[in-house]
Protein backbone atom coordinates (compact mmCIF):
# COMPACT_ATOMS: atom_id res chain seq x y z
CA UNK A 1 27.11 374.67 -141.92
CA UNK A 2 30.57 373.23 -141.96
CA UNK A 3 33.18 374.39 -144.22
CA UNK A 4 35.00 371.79 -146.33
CA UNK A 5 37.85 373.81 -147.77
CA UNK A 6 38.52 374.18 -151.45
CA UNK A 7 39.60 371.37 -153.27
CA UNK A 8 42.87 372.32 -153.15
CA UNK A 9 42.91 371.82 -148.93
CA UNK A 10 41.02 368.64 -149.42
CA UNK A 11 43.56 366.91 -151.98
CA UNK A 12 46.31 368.53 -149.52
CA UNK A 13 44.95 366.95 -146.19
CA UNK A 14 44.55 363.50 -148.42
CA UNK A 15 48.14 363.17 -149.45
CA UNK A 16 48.86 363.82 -145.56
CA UNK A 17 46.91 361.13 -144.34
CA UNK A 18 47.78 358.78 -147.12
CA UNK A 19 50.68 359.36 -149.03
CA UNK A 20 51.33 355.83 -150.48
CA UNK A 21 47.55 355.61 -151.95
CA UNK A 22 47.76 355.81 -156.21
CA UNK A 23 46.55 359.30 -157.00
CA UNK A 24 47.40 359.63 -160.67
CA UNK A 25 48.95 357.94 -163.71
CA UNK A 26 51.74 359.96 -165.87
CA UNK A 27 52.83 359.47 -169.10
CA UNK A 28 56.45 359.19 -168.86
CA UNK A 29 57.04 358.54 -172.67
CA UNK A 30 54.94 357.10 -175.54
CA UNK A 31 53.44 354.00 -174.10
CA UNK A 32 55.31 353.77 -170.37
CA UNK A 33 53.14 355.36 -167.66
CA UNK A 34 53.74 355.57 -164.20
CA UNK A 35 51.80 356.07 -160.81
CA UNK A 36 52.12 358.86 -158.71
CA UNK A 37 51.33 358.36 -154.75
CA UNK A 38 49.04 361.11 -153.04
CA UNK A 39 52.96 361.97 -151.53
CA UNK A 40 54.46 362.56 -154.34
CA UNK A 41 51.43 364.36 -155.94
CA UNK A 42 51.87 366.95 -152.37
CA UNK A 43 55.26 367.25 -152.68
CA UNK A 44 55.35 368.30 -156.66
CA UNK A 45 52.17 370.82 -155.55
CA UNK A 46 54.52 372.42 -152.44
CA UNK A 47 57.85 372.52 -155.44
CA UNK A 48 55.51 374.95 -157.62
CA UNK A 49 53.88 376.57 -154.87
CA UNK A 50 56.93 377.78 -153.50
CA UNK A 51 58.52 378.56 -157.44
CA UNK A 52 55.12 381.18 -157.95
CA UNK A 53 56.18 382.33 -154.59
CA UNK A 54 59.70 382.87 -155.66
CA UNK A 55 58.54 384.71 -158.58
């Protein structure tokens, strides 16, 4: 059987192979949303990974 990885390596290894594919859609203020990339997605993941490690 192969192993897959948890979700979190899966969504990691995505945003590595395609960081300009839309991932998500933020609510920047009442009514205005946004679209984060698979990139930007990894990158904001890494920022608080490394501020838990930090704590």
């Amino acid at each position: 059987m192969t192993t897959r990885g948890t979700l979190a390596d899966r969504l990691t290894d995505l945003a590595a192979r395609h960081p300009d594919l839309p991932a998500l859609h933020d609510r920047v203020a009442p009514g205005v949303w946004r679209t984060l990339t698979w990139g930007e997605v990894g990158a904001a993941a890494r920022r608080d990974r490394g501020a838990r490690a930090g704590r």
